[in-house]
Protein backbone atom coordinates (compact mmCIF):
# COMPACT_ATOMS: atom_id res chain seq x y z
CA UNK A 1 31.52 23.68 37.66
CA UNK A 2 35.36 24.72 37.58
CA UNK A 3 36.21 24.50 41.18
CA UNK A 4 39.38 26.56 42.60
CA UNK A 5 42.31 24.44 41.24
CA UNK A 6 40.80 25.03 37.88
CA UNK A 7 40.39 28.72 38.40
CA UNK A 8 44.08 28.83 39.71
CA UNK A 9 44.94 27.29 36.54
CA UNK A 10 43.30 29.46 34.11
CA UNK A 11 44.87 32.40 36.15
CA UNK A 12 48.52 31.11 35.97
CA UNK A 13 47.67 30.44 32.10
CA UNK A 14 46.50 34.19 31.65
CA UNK A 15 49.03 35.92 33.32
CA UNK A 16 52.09 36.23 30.81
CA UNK A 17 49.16 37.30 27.81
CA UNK A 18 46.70 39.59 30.02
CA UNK A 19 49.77 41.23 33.12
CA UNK A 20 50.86 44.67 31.57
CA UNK A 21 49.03 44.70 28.75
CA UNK A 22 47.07 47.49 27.76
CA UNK A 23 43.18 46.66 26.78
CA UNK A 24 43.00 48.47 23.53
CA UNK A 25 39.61 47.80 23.29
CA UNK A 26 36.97 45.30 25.12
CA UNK A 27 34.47 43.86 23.16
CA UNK A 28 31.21 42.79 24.37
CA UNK A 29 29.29 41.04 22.24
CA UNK A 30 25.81 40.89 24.33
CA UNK A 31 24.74 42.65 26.98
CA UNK A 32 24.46 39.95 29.87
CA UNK A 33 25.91 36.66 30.56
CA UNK A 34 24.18 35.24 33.45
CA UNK A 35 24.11 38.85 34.82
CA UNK A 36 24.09 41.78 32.93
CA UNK A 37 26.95 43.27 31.94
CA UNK A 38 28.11 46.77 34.28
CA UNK A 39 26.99 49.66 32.98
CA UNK A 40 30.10 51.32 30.82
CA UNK A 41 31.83 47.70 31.14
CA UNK A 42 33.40 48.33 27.86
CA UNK A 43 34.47 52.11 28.35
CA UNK A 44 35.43 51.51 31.79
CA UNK A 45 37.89 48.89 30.88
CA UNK A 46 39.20 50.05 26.99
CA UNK A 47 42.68 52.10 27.18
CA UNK A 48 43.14 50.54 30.70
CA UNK A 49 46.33 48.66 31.58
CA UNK A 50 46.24 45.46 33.24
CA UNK A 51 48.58 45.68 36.75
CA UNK A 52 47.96 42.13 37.67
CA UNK A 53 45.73 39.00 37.85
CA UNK A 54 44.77 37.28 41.00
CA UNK A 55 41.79 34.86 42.46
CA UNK A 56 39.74 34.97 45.55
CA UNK A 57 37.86 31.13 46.19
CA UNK A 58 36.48 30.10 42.71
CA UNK A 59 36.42 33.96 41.08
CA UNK A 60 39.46 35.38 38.60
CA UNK A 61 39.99 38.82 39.49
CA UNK A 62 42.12 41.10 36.84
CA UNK A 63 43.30 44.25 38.48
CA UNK A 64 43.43 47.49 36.20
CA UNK A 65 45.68 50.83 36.23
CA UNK A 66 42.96 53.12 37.56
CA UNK A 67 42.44 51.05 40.87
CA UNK A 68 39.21 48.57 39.88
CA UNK A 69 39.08 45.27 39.42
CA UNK A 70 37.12 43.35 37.03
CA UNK A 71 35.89 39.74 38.73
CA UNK A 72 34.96 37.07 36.25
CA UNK A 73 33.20 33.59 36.96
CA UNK A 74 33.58 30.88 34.64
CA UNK A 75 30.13 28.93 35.66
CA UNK A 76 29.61 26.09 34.10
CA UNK A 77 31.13 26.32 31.27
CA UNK A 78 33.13 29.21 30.46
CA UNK A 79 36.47 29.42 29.57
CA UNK A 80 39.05 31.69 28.27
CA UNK A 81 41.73 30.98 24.97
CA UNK A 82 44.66 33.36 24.01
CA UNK A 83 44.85 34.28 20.43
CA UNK A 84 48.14 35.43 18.95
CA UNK A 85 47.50 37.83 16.04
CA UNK A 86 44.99 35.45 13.60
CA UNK A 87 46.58 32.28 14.77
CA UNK A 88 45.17 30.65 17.72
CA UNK A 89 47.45 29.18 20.56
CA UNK A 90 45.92 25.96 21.61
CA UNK A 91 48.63 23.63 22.67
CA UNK A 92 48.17 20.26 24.29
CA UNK A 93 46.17 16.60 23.40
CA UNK A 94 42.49 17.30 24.41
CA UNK A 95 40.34 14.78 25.55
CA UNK A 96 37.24 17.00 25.81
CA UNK A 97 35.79 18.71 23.16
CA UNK A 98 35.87 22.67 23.79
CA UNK A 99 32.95 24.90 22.28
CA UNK A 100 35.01 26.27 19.51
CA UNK A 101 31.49 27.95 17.74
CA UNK A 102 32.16 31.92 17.58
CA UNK A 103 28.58 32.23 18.67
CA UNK A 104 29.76 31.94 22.15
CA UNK A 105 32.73 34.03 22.26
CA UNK A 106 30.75 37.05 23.91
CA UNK A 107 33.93 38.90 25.62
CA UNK A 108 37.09 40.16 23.43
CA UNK A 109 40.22 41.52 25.14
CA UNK A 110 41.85 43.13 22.22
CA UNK A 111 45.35 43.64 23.99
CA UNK A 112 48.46 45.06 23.29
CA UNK A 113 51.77 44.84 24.66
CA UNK A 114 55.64 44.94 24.51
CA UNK A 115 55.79 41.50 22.56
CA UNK A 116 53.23 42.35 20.05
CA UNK A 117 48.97 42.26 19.91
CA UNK A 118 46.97 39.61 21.19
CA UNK A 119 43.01 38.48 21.77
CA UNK A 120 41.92 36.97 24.97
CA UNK A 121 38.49 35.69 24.22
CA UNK A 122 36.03 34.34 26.69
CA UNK A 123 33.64 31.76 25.69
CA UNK A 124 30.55 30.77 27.51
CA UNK A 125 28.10 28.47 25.38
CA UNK A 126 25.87 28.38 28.66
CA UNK A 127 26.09 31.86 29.87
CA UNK A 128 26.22 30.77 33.67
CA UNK A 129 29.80 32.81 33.79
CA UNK A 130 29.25 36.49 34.59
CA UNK A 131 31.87 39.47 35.12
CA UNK A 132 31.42 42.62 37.36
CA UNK A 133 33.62 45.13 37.97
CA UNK A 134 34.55 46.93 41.65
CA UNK A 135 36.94 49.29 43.17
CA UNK A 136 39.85 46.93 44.72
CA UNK A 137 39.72 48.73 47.94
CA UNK A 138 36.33 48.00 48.19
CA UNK A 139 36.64 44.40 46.96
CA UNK A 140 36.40 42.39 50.59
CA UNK A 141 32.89 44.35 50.98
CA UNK A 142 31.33 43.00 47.70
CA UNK A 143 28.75 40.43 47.99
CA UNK A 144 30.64 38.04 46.30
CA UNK A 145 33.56 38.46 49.12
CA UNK A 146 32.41 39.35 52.43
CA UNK A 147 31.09 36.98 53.76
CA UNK A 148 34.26 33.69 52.64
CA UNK A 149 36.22 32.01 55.02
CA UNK A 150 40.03 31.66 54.42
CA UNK A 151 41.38 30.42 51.47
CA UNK A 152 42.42 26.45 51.91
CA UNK A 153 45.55 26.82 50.69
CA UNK A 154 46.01 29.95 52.90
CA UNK A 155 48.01 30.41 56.14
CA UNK A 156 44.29 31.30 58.08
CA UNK A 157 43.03 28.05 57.67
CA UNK A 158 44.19 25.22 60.71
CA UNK A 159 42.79 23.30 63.11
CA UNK A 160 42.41 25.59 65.79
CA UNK A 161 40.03 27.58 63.21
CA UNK A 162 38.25 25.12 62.32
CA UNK A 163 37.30 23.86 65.71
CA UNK A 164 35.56 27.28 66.34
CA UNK A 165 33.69 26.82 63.48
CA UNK A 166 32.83 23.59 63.90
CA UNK A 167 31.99 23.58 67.86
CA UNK A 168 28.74 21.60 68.50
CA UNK A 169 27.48 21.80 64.79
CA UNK A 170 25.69 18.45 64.05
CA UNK A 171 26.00 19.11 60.49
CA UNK A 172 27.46 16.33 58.25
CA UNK A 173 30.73 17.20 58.18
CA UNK A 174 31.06 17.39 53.96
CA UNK A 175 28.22 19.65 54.19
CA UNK A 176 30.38 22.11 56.52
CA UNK A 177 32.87 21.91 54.09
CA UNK A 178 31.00 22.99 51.32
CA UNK A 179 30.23 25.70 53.37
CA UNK A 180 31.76 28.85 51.88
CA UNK A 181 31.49 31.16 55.25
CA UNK A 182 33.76 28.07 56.54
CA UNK A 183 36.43 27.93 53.83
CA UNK A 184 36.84 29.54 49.94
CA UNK A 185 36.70 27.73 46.88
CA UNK A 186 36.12 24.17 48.37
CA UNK A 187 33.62 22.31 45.72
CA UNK A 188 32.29 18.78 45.94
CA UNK A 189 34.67 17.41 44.10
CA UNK A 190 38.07 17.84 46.26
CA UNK A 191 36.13 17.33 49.49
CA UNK A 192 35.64 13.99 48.58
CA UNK A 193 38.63 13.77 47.72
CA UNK A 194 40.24 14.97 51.01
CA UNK A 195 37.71 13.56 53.38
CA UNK A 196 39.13 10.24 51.61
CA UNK A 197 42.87 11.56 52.17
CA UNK A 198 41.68 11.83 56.00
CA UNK A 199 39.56 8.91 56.14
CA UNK A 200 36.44 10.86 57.63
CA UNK A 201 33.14 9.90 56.82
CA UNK A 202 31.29 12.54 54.98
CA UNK A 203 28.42 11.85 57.21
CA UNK A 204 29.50 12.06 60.12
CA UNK A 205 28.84 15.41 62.57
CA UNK A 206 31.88 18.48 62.16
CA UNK A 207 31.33 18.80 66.01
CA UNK A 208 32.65 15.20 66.45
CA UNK A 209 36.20 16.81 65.39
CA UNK A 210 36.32 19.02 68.47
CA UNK A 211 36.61 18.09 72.20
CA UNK A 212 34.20 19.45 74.88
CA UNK A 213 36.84 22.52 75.57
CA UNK A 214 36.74 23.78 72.02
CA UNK A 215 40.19 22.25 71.16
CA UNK A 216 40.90 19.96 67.56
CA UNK A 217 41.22 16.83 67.79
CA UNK A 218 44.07 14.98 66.02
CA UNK A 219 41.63 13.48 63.13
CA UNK A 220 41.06 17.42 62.81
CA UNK A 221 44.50 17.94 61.98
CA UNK A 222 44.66 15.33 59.39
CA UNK A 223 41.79 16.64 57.76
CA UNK A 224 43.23 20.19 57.29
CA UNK A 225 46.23 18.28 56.18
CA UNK A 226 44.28 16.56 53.59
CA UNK A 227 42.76 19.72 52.35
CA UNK A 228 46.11 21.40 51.70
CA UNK A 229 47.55 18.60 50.24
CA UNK A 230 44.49 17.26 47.80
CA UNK A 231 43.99 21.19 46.70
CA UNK A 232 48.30 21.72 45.89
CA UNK A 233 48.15 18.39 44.00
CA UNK A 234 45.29 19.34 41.55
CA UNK A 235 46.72 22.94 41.10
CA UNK A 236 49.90 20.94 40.39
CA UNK A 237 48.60 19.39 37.93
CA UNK A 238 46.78 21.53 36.07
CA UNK A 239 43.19 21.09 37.66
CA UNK A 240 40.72 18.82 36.43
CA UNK A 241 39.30 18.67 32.80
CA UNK A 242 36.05 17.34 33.71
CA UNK A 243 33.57 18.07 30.60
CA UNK A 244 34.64 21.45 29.02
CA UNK A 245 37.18 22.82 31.41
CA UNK A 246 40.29 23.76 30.01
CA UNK A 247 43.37 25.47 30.47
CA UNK A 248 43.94 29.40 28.80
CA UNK A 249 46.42 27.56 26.86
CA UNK A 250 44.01 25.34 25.36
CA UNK A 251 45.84 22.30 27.19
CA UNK A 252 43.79 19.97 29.59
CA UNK A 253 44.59 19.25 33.37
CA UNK A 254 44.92 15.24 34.74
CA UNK A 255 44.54 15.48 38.08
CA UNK A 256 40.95 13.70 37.43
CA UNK A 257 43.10 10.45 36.87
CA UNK A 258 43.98 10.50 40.20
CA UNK A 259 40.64 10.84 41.87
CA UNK A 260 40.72 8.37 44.83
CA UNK A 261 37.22 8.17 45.28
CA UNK A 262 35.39 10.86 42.76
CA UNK A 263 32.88 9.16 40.20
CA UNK A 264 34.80 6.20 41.02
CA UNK A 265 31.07 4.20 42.18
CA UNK A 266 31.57 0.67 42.23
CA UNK A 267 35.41 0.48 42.24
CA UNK A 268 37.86 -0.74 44.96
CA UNK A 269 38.94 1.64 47.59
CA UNK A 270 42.27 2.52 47.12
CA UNK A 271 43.63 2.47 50.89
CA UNK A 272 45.80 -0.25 51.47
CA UNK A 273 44.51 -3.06 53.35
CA UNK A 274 41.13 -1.63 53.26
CA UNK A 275 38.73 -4.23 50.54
CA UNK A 276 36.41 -1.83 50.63
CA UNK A 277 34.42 -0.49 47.71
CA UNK A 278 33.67 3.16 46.64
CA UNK A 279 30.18 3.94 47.30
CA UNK A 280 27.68 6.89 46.07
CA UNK A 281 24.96 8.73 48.07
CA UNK A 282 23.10 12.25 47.42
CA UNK A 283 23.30 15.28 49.86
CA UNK A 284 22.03 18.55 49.64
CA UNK A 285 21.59 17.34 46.02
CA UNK A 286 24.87 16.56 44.88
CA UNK A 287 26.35 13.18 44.81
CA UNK A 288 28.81 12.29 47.32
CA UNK A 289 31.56 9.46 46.69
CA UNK A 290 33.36 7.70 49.88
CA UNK A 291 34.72 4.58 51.22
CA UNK A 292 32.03 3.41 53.74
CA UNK A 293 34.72 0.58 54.75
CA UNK A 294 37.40 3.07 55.97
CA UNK A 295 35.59 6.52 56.13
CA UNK A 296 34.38 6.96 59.81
């Protein structure tokens, strides 16, 4: 699943088709994805303009004219391309095959703006992706929203906040993590990766992080650190283009060549001095990659 640095990337790939354009039309071409669609989806959008595009944790919000926002999530293996009158622009060397069968095109932004008419199409061969649409004032009350924690690339996440929600909690500390009341858009893939960064064992308990008083300790800091740092480096470079995930461009991130640790079983840790090997273990279901030598 497209975690946040891919989502960031899609946005910053939509915005110069999709920001000011008007929606001449919307095209829906079923009536659910993994949801059904809203009720009017298509009216409620056609002859809008669109003021902006943002993201919230792992969801792409495009704000309208008339004060809603429509909130799209890619799933597993949705994606959007930009289409330039009948030519399509897909630019970049792929190394993953993208779904290119029409069958699973089921959403059609037929836009139009200063520079001429464009399609944004949205492509879903699973249909785990869904869209909904919400007043933006009301947006932090939605059931998607209410309940995240900070973004992790945003100013409310430190140590000090994460020692209050981490206070006595014998949960394995990746687990906590994953843990979207704790922080937005983390996924399993860049907490390995930054629990390697901070070389803290997934396993161990969050509570170990904090002392008796409440207060972070320094491996808390480093971890926080980590999280910033692992999260700007894969936006940087474009996300990752694990199975389908591309960008709107039709271009492919790299960051996945500079996993550290992620699907990397079997292979030598990359700390220096460590000798350690990369190791694999399952919790809550999902594999979990780490460096047993240097991880504590």
């Amino acid at each position: 699943m497209p975690e946040l640095p891919e989502v960031e990337t899609v946005k910053r790939g939509l915005a110069p088709a999709m920001e000011g354009a008007l929606v001449a039309r919307l095209e829906l071409r079923r009536k659910d994805l993994r949801f059904p669609f809203p009720d009017a989806l298509a009216d409620r959008v056609s002859g809008r303009t669109i003021v902006g595009l943002g993201r919230r944790a792992k969801y792409l919000l495009v704000d309208l004219d008339d004060g809603n926002t429509l909130i799209s999530h890619l799933g597993m293996s949705g994606s959007f391309r930009i289409e330039e009158g009948a030519a399509s622009a897909t630019p970049g060397q792929f190394h993953h095959a993208r779904s290119k069968d029409e069958k699973h095109d089921h959403v059609v932004f037929h836009l139009q703006g200063p520079d001429g008419v464009r399609r944004v199409i949205y492509n879903d061969p699973r249909r785990f992706g869904f869209m909904d649409m919400i007043g933006r004032a009301d947006l932090a009350a939605h059931p998607f929203f209410r309940d995240l924690g900070p973004e992790p690339t945003g100013n409310e996440l430190g140590a000090a906040y994460l020692a209050e929600r981490f206070q006595d909690k014998a949960q394995p500390l990746k687990s906590a993590l994953l843990d979207q009341k704790n922080i937005a858009g983390l996924g399993n893939i860049y907490v390995c990766e930054a629990l390697w960064r901070a070389h803290l064992s997934p396993l161990r308990a969050a509570g170990t992080l904090v002392t008796p008083g409440g207060r972070p300790k320094q491996r808390l800091d480093l971890l926080v650190a980590s999280i910033r740092d692992v999260i700007a480096d894969a936006i940087a470079a474009g996300g990752s283009s694990l199975r389908d995930h591309i960008q709107a461009d039709g271009s492919l991130g790299y960051f996945q060549h500079s996993f550290s640790v992620y699907d990397r079983e079997g292979e030598a840790c990359g700390t220096p001095g460590c000798g350690g090997t990369v190791g694999r273990i399952v919790q809550a279901g999902r594999s979990t990659f780490y460096c047993a030598a240097c991880q504590k």
